[in-house]
C-alpha atoms as a PDB file:
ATOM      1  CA  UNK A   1       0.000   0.000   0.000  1.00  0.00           C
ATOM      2  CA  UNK A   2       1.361   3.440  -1.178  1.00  0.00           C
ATOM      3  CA  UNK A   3       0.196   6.214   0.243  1.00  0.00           C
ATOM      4  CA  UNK A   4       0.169  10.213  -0.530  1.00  0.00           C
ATOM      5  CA  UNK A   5      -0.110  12.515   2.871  1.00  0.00           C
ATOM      6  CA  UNK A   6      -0.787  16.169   2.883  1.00  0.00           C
ATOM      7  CA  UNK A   7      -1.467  18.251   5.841  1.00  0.00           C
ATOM      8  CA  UNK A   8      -2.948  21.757   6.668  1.00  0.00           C
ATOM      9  CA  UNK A   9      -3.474  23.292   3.477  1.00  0.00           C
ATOM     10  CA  UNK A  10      -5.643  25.916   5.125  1.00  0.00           C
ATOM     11  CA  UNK A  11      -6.469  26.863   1.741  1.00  0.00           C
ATOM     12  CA  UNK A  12      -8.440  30.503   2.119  1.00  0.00           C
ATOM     13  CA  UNK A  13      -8.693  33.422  -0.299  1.00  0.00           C
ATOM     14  CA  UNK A  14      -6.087  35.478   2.151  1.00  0.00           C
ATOM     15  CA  UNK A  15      -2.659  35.981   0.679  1.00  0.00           C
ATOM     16  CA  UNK A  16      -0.595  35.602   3.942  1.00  0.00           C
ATOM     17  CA  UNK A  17      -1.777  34.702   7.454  1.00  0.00           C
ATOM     18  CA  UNK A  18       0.459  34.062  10.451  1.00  0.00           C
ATOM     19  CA  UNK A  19       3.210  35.546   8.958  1.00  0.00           C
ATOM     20  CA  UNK A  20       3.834  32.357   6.971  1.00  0.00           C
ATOM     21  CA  UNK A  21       0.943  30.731   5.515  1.00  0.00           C
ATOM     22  CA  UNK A  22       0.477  31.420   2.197  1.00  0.00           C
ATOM     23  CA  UNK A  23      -3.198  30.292   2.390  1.00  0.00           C
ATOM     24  CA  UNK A  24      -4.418  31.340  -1.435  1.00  0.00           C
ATOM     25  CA  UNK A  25      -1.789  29.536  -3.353  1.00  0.00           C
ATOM     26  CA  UNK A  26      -2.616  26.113  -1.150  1.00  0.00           C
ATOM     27  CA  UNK A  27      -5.197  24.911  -4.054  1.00  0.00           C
ATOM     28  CA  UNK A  28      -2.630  25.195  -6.757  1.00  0.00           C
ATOM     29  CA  UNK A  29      -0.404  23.287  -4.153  1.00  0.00           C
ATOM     30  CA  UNK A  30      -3.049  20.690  -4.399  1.00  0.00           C
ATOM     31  CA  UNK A  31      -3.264  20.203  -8.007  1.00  0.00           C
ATOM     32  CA  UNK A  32       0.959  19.902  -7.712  1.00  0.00           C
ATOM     33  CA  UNK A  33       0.401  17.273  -4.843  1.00  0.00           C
ATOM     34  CA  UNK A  34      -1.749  15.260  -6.753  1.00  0.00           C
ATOM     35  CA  UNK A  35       0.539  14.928  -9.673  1.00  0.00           C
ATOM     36  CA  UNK A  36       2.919  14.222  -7.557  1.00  0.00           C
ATOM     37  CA  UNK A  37       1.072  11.172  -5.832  1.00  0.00           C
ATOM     38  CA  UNK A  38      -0.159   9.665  -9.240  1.00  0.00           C
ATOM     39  CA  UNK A  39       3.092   9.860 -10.399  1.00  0.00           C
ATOM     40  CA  UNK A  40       4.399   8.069  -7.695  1.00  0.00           C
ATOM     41  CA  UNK A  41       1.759   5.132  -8.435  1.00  0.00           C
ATOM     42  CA  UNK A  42       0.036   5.551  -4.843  1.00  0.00           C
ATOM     43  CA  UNK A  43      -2.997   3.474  -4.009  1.00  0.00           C
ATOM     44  CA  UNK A  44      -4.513   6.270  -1.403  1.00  0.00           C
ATOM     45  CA  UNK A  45      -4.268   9.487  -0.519  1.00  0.00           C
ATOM     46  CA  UNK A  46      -5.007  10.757   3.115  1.00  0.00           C
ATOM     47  CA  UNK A  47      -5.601  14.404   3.974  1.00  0.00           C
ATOM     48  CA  UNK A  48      -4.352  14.715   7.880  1.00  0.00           C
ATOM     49  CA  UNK A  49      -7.098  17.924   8.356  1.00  0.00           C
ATOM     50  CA  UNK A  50      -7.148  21.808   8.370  1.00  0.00           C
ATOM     51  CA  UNK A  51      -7.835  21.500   4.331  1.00  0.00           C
ATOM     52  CA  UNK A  52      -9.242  25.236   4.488  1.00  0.00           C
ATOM     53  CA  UNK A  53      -8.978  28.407   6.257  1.00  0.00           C
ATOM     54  CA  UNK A  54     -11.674  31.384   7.749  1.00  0.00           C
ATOM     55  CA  UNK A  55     -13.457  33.327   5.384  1.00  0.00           C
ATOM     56  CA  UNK A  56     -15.814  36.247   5.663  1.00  0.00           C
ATOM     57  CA  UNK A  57     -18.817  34.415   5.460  1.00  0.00           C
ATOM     58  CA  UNK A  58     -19.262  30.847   5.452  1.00  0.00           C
ATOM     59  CA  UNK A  59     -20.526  30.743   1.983  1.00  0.00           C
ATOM     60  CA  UNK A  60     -17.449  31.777   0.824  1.00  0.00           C
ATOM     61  CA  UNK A  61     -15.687  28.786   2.884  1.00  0.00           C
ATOM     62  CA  UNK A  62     -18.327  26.377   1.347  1.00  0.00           C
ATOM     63  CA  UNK A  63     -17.467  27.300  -2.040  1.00  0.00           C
ATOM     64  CA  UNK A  64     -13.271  26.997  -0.864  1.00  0.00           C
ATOM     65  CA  UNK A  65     -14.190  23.561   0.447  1.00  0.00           C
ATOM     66  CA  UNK A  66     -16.003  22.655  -2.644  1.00  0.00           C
ATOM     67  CA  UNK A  67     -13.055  23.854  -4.493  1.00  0.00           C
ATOM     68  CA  UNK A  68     -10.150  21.645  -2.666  1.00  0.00           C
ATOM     69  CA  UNK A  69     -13.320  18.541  -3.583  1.00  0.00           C
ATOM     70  CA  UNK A  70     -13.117  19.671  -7.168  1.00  0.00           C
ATOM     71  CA  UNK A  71      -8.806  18.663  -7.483  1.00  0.00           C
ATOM     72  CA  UNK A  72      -9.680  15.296  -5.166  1.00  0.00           C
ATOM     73  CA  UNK A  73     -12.632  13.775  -7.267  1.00  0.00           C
ATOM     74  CA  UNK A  74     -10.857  15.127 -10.340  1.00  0.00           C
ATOM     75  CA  UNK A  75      -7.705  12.880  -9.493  1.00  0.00           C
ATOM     76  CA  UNK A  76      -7.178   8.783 -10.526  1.00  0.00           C
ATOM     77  CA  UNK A  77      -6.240   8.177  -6.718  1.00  0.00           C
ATOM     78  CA  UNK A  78      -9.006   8.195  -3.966  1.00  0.00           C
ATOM     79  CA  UNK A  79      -8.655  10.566  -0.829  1.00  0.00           C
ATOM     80  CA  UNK A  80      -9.916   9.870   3.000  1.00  0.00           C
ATOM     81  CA  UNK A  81     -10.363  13.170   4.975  1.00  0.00           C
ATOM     82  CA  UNK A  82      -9.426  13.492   9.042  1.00  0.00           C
ATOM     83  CA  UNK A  83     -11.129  16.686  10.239  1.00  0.00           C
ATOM     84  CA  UNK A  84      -8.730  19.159  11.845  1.00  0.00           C
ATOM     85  CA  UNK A  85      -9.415  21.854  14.218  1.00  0.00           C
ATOM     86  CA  UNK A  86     -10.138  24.703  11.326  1.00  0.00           C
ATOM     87  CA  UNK A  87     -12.512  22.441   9.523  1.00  0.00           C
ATOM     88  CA  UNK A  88     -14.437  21.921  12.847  1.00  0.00           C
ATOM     89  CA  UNK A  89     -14.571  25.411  13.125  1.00  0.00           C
ATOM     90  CA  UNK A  90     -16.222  26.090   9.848  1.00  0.00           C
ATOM     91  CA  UNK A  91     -17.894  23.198   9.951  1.00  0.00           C
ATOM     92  CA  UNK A  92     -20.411  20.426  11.452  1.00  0.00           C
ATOM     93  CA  UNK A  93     -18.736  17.277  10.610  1.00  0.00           C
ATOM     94  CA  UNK A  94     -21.689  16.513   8.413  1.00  0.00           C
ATOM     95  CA  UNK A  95     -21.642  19.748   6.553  1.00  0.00           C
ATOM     96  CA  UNK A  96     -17.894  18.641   6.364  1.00  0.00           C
ATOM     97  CA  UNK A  97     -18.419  15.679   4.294  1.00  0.00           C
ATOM     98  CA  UNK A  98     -21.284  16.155   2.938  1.00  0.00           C
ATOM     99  CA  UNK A  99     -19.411  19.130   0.738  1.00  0.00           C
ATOM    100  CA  UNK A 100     -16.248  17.005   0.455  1.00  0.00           C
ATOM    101  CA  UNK A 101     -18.164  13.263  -0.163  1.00  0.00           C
ATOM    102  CA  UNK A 102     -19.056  11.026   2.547  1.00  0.00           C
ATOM    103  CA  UNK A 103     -16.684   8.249   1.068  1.00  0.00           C
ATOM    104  CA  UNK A 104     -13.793  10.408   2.326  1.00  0.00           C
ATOM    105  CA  UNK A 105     -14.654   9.760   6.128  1.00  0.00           C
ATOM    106  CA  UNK A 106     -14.511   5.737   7.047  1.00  0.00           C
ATOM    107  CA  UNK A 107     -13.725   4.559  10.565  1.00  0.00           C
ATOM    108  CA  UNK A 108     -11.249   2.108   9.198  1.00  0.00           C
ATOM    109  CA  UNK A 109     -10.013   0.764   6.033  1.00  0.00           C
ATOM    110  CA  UNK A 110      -7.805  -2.450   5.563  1.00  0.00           C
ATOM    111  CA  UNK A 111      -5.037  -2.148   2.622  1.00  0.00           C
ATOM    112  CA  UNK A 112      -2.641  -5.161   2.122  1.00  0.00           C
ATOM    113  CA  UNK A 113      -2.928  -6.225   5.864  1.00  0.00           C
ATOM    114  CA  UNK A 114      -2.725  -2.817   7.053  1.00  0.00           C
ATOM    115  CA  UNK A 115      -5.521  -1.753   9.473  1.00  0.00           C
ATOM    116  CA  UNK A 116      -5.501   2.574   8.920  1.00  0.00           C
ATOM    117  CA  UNK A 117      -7.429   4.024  11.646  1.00  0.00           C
ATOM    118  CA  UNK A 118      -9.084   7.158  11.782  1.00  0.00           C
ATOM    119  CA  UNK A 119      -9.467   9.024  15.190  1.00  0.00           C
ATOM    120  CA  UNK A 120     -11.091  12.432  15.413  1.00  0.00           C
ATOM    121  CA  UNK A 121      -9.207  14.428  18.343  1.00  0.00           C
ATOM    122  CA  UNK A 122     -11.479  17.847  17.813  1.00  0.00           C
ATOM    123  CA  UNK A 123     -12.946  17.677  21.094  1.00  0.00           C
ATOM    124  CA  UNK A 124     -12.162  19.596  24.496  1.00  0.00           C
ATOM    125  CA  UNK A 125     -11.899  17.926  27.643  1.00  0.00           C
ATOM    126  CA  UNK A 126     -15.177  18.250  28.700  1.00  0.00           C
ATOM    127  CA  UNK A 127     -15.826  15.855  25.721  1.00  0.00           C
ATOM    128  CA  UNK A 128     -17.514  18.061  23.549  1.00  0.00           C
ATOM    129  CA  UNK A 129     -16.714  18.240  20.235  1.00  0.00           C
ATOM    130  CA  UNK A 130     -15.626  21.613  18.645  1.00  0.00           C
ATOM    131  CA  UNK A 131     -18.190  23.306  16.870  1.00  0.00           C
ATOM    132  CA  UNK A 132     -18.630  26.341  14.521  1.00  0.00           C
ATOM    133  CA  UNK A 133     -17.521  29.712  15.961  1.00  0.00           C
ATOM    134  CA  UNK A 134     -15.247  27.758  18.513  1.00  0.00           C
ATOM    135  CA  UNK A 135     -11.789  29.052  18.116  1.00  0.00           C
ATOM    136  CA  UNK A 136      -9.416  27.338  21.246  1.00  0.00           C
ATOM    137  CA  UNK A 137      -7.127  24.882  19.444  1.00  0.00           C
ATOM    138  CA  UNK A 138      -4.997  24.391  22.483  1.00  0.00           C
ATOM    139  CA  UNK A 139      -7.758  21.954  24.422  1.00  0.00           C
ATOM    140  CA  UNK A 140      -7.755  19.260  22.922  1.00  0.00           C
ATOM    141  CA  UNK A 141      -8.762  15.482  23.722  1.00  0.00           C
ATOM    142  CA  UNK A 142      -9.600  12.417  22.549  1.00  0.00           C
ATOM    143  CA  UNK A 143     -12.650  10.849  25.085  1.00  0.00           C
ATOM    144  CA  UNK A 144     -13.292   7.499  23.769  1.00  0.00           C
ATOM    145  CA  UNK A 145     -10.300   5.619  24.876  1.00  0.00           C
ATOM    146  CA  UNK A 146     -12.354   2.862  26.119  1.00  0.00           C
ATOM    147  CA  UNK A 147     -13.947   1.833  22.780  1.00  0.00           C
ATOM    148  CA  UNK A 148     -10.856   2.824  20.969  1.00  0.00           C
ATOM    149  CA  UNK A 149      -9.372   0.020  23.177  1.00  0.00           C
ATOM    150  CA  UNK A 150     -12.169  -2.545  22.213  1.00  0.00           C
ATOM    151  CA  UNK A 151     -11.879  -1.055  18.414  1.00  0.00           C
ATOM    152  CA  UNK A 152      -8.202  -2.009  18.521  1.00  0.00           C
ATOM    153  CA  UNK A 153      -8.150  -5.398  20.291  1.00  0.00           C
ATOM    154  CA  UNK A 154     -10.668  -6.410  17.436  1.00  0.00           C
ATOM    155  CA  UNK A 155      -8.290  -5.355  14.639  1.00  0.00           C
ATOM    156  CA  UNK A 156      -5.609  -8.349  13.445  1.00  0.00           C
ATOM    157  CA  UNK A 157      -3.027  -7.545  12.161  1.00  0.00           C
ATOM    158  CA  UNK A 158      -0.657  -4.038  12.067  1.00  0.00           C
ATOM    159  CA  UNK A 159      -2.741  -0.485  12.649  1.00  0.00           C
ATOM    160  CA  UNK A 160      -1.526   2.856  10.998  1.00  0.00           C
ATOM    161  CA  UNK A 161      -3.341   5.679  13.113  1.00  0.00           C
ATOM    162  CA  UNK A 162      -4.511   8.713  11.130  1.00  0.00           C
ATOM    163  CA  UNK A 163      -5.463  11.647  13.000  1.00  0.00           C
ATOM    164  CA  UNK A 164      -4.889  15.822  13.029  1.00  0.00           C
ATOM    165  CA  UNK A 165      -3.783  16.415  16.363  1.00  0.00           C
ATOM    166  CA  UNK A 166      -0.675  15.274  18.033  1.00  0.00           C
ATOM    167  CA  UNK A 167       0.926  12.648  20.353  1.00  0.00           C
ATOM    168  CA  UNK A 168       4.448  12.607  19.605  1.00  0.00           C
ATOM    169  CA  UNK A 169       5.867  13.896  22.915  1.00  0.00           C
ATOM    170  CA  UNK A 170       8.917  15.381  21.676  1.00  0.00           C
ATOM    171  CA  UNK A 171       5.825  18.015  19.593  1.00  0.00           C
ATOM    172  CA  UNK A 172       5.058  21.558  21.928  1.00  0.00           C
ATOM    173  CA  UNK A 173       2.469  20.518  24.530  1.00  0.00           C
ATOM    174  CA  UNK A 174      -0.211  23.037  22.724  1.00  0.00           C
ATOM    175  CA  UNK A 175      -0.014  21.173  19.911  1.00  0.00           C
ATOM    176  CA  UNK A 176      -0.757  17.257  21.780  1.00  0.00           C
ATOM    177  CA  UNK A 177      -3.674  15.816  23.294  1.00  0.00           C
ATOM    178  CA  UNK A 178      -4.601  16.502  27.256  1.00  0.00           C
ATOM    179  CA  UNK A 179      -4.383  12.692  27.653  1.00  0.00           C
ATOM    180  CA  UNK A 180      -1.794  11.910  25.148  1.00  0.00           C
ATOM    181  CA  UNK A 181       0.415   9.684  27.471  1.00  0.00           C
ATOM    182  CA  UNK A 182      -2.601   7.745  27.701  1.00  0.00           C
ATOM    183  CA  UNK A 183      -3.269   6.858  23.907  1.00  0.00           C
ATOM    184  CA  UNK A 184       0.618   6.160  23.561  1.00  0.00           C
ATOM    185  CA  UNK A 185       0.348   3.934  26.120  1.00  0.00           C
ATOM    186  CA  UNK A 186      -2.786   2.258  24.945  1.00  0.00           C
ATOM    187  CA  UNK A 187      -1.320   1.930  21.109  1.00  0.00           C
ATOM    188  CA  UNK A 188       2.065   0.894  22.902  1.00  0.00           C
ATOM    189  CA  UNK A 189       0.408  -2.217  24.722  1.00  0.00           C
ATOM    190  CA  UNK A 190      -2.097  -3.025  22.552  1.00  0.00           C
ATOM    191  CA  UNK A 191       1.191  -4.180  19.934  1.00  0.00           C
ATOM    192  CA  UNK A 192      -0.734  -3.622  16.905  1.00  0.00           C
ATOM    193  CA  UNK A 193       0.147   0.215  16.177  1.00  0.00           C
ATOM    194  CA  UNK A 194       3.128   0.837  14.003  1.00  0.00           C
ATOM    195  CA  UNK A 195       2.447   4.095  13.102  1.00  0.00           C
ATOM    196  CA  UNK A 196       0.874   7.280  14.013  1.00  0.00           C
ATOM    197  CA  UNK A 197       0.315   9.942  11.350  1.00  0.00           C
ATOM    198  CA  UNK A 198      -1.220  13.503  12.007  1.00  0.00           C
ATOM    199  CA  UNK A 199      -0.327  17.280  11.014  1.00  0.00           C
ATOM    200  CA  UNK A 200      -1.531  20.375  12.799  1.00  0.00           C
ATOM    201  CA  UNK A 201       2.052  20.789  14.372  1.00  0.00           C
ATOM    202  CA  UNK A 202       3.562  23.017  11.137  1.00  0.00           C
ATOM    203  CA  UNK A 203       6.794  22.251  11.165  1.00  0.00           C
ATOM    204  CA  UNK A 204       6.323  18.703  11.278  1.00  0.00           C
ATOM    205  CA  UNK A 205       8.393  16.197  12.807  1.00  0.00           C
ATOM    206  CA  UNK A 206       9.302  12.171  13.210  1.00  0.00           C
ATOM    207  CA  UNK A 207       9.734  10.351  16.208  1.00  0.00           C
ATOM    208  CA  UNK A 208       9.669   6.901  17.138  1.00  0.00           C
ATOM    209  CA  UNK A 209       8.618   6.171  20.944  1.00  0.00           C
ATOM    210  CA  UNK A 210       8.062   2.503  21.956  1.00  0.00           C
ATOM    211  CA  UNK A 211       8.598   0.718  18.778  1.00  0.00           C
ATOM    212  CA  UNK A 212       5.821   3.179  17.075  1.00  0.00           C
ATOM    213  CA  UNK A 213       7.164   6.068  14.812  1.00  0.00           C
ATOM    214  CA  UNK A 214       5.398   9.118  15.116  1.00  0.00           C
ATOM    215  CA  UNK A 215       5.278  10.877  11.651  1.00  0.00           C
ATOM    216  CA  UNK A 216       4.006  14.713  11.943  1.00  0.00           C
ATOM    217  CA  UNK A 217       3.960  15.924   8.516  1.00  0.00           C
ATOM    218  CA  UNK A 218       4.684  19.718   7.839  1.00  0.00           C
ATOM    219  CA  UNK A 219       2.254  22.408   6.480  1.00  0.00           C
ATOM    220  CA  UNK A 220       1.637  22.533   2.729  1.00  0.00           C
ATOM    221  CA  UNK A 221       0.718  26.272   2.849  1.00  0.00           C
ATOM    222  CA  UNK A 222       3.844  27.229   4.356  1.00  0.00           C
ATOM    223  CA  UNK A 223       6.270  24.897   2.246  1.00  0.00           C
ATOM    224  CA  UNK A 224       6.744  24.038  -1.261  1.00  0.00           C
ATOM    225  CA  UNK A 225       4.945  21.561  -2.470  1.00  0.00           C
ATOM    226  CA  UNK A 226       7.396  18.990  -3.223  1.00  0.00           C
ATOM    227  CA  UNK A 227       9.070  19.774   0.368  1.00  0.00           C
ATOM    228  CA  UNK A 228       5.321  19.034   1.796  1.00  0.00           C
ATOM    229  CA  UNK A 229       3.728  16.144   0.893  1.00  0.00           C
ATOM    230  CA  UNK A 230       5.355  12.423   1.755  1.00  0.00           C
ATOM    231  CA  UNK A 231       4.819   9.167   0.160  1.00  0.00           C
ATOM    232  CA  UNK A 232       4.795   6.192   2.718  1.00  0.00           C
ATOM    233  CA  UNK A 233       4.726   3.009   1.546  1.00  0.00           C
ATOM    234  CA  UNK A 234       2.943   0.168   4.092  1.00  0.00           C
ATOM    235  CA  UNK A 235       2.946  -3.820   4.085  1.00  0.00           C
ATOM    236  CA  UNK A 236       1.682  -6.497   6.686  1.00  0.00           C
ATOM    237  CA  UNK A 237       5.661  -6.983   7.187  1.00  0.00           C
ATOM    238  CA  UNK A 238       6.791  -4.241   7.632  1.00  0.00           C
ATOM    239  CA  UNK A 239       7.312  -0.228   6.562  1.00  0.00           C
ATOM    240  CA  UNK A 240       9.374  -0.453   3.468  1.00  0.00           C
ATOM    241  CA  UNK A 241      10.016   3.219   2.025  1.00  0.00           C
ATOM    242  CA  UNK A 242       9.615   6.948   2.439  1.00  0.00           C
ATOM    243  CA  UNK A 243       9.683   8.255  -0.516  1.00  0.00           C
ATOM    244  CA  UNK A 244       9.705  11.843  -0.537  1.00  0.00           C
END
């Protein structure tokens, strides 16, 4: 299994945010991506969240979701979705996916003997999940640990995690989940997870801590494109290339 990553477009109709996003060339970055990953022959593409940015209105981020849909469903190579913090706060998750395709949001998906697993972190720790209008990025928690833990022991098999927000402890705490020690130590026992794959922390990063690698992958609005995206290629034995 070959797969494409990408990671916090933020796609938006602003020239420059932050001092270093360059959120209104992200869709052309897209269109370059996806070259990139049908060149490269992969069987999958997963979008690790924060696809688009705040607009004026939210018809205006409607139409700049619609847009980033338009390069996926125009490429050869399917795409799954994990919803990051910005889409959550544009967005219902159903609004979401029902603008990007609700084939873009499974709970799991088995590729040559590789379990990926998608885990929505968008929630504070009162358990709520973020909504429209929220804005705090910094509390952040995943609640269902329990089922995740049935979910998991169910699974044969290795298990590639796919999810926005952070665990990796060597990442900023701001940028990690409240009770990340906890899901490390879950995936760490469990001895299925091989691999945890998220975005959100710019910069990106890669870490392995207890036989799991931790693989942040850096913003494509604030990189080139080539410099952004990664190809990882998966088997039931074992990892056997990083590509790019």
């Amino acid at each position: 299994m070959k797969l494409g990553l990408f990671s916090d477009s933020h796609y938006s109709s602003t020239e420059r945010s932050c001092g270093c996003r360059y959120n209104s060339k992200s869709l052309q970055k897209l269109r370059e991506a996806y070259r990139i990953f049908e060149d490269a022959g992969c069987d999958l593409v997963l979008c690790l969240g924060d696809l688009t940015d705040t607009e004026a209105t939210y018809e205006k981020e409607c139409e700049n979701l619609r847009a980033c849909a338009a390069v996926m469903d125009a490429s050869s190579v399917p795409t799954i979705c994990v919803m990051g913090n910005h889409d959550a706060f544009a967005f219902t998750e159903a609004a979401f996916y029902e603008l990007l395709g609700q084939t873009r949001r499974p709970r799991t998906l088995a590729l040559d003997g590789v379990t990926l697993l998608f885990v929505d972190a968008c929630h504070y720790a009162n358990g709520k999940h973020y909504q429209p209008g929220d804005s705090d990025w910094t509390d952040t928690f995943f609640p269902y640990t329990g089922a995740l833990e049935q979910e998991l022991s169910e699974i044969a098999g290795p298990v590639c995690v796919c999810m926005h927000q952070n665990l990796d402890p060597a990442i900023p705490q701001n940028h990690r989940l409240a009770n990340d020690a906890a899901l490390r130590a879950l995936f760490a026992s469990c001895g299925s997870v091989t691999h945890v794959i998220s975005g959100h922390y710019h910069p990106g990063a890669d870490h392995t801590v207890d036989h799991i690698r931790y693989l942040t992958l850096p913003a494509l609005c604030e990189r080139k494109t080539a410099d952004a995206v990664q190809i990882l290629a998966l088997s039931s034995g074992a990892e056997y290339g990083v590509f790019r």
